[in-house]
C-alpha atoms as a PDB file:
ATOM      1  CA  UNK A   1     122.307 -34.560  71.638  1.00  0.00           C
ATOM      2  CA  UNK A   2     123.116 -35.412  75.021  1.00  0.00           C
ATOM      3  CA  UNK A   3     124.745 -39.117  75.548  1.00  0.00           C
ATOM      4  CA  UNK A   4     124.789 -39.520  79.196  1.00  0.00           C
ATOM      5  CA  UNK A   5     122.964 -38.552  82.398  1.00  0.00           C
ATOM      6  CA  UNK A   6     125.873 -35.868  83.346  1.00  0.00           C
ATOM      7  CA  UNK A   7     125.119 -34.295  79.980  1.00  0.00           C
ATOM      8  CA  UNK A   8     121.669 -33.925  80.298  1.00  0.00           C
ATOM      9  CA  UNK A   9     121.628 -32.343  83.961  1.00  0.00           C
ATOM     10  CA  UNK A  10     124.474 -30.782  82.849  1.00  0.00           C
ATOM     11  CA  UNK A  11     122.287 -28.782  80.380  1.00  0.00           C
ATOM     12  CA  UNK A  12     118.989 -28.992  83.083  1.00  0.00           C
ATOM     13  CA  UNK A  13     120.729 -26.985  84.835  1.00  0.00           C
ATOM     14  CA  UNK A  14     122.020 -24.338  82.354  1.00  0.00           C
ATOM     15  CA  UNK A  15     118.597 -24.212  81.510  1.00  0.00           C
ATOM     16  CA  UNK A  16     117.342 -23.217  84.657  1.00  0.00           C
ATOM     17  CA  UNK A  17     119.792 -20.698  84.808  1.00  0.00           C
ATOM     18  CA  UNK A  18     118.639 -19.014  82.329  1.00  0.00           C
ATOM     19  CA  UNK A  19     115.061 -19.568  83.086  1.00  0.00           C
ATOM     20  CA  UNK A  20     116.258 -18.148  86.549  1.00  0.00           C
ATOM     21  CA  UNK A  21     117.868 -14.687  84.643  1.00  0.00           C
ATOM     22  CA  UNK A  22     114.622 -14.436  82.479  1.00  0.00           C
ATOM     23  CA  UNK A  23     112.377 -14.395  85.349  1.00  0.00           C
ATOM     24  CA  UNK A  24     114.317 -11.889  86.929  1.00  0.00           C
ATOM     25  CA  UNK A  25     114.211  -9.596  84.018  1.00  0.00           C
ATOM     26  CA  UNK A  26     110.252  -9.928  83.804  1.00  0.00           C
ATOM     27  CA  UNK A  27     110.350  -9.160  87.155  1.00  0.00           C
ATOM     28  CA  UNK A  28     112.377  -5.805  86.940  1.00  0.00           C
ATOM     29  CA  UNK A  29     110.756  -5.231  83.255  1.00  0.00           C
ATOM     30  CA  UNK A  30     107.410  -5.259  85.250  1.00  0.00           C
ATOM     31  CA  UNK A  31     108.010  -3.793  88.251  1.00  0.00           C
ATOM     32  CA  UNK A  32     108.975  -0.628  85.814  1.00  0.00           C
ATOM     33  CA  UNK A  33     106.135  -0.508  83.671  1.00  0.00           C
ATOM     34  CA  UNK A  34     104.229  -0.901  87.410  1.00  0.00           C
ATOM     35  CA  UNK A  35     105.561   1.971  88.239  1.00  0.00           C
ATOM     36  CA  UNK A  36     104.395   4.369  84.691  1.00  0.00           C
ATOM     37  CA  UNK A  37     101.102   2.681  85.191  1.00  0.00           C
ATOM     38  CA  UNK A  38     101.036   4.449  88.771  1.00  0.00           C
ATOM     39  CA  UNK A  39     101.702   7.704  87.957  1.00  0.00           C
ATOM     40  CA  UNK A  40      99.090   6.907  85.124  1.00  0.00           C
ATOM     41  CA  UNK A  41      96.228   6.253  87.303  1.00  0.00           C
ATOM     42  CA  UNK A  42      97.386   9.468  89.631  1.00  0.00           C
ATOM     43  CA  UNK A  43      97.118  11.742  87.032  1.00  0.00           C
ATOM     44  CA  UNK A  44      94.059  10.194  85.810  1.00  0.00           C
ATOM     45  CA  UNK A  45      92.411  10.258  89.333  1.00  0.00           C
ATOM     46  CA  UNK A  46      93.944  14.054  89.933  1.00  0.00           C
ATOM     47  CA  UNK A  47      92.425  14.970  86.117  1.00  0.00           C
ATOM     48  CA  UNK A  48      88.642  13.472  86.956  1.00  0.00           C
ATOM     49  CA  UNK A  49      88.329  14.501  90.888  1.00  0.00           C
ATOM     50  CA  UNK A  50      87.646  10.696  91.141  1.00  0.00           C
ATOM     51  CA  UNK A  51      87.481   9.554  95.496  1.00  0.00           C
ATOM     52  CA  UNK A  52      88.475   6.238  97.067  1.00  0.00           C
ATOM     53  CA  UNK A  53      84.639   5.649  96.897  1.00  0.00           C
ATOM     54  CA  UNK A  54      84.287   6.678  93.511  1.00  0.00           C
ATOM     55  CA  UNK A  55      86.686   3.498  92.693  1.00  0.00           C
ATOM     56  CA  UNK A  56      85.158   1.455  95.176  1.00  0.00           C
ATOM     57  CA  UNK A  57      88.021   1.314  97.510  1.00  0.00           C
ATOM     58  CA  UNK A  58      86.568   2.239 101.188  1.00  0.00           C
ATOM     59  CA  UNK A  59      84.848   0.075 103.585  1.00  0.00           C
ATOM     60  CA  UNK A  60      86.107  -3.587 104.623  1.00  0.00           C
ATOM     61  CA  UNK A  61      86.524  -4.983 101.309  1.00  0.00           C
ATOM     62  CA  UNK A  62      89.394  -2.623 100.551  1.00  0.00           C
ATOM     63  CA  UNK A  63      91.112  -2.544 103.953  1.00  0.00           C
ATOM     64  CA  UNK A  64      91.448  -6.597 104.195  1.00  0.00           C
ATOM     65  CA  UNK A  65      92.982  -8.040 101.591  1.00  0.00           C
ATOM     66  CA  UNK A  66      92.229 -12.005 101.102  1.00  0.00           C
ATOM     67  CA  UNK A  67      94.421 -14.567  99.496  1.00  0.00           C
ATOM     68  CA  UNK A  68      92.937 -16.287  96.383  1.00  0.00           C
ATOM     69  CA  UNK A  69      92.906 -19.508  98.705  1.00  0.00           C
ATOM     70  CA  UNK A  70      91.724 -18.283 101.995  1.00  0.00           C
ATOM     71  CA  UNK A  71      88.552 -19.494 102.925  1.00  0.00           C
ATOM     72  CA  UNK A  72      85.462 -17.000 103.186  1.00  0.00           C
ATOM     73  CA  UNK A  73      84.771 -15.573 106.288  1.00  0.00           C
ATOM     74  CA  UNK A  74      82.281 -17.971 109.072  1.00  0.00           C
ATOM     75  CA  UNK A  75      79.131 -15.975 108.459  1.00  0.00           C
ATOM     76  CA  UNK A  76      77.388 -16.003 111.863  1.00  0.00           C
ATOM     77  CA  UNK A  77      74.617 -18.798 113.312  1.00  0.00           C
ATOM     78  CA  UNK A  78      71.352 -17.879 112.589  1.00  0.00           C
ATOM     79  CA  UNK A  79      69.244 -22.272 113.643  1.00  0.00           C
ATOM     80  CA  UNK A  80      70.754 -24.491 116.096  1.00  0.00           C
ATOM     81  CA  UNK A  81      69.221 -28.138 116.208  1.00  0.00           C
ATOM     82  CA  UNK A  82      68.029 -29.873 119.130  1.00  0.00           C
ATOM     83  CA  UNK A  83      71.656 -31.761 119.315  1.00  0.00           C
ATOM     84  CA  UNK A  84      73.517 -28.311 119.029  1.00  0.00           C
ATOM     85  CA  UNK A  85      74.253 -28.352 115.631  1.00  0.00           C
ATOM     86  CA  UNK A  86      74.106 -24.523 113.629  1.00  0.00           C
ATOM     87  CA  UNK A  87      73.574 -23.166 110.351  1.00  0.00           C
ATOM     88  CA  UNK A  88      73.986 -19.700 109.323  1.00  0.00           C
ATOM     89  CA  UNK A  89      70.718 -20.045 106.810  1.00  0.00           C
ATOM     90  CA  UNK A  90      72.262 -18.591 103.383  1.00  0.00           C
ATOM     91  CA  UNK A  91      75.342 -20.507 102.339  1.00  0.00           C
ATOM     92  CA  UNK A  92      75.375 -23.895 100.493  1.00  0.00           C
ATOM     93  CA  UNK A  93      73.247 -26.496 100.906  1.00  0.00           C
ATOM     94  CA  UNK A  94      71.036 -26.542 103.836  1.00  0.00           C
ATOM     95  CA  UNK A  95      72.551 -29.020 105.932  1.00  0.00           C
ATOM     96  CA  UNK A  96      70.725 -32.664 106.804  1.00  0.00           C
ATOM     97  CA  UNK A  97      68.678 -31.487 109.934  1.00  0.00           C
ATOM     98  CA  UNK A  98      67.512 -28.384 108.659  1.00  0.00           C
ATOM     99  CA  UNK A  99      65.862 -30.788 105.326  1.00  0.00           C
ATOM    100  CA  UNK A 100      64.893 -33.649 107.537  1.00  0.00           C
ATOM    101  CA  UNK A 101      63.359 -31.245 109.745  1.00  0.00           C
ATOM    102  CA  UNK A 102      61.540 -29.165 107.214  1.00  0.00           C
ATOM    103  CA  UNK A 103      60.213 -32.761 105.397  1.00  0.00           C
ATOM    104  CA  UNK A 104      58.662 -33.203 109.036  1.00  0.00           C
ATOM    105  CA  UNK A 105      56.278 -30.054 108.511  1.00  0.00           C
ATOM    106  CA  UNK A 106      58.449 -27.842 111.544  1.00  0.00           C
ATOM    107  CA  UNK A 107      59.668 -24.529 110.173  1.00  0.00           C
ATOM    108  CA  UNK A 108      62.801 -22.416 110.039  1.00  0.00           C
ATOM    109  CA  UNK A 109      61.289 -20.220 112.935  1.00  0.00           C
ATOM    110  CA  UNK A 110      61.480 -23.226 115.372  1.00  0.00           C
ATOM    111  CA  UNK A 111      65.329 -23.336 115.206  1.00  0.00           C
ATOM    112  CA  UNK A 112      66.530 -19.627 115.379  1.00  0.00           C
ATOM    113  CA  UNK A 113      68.653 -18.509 117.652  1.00  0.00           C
ATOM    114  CA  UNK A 114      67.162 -16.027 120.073  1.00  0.00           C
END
């Protein structure tokens, strides 16, 4: 057991050298087995006949690729208030001018954008 502060960052940081050498064997372990699964899925697409649409890779979805953090795409104005403010009409909660202004008997129609 360690006795003093040297000897435990001593041993930190042999530890995170070898933390650091087992990551980058995982990383070459998988980058091979990537590489088998490739070829896999070639032979697999060459042995059905199977398209890019048959997997469901045309169109926009497959051409840009999002970050699991990025923020969905601004879907386009559909009401503007009186003061300016818009709404799109489809994602999350319908925002306080669109409620207050259906609780007031006017309808959705009164606010689209022409």
């Amino acid at each position: 057991m360690a006795s003093t502060l040297a000897d435990i960052n001593s041993q930190i940081k042999k530890h995170d050298e070898q933390i650091a050498q087992l990551r980058k064997q995982a990383e070459d372990l998988r980058n091979q087995e990537r590489s088998g699964v490739i070829e896999e899925v070639r032979r697999k697409i060459a042995e059905y006949g199977l398209t890019a649409s048959d997997l469901k890779l045309t169109g926009r979805a497959a051409s840009v690729k999002r970050g699991a953090n990025a923020a969905p795409a601004k879907a386009a104005a559909k009401y503007r208030s009186p003061t300016g403010e818009t709404w799109s009409g489809g994602r999350g909660r319908k925002p306080r001018w669109v409620t207050e202004a259906l609780a007031a008997g006017k309808s959705l129609s009164d606010y689209e954008i022409k």
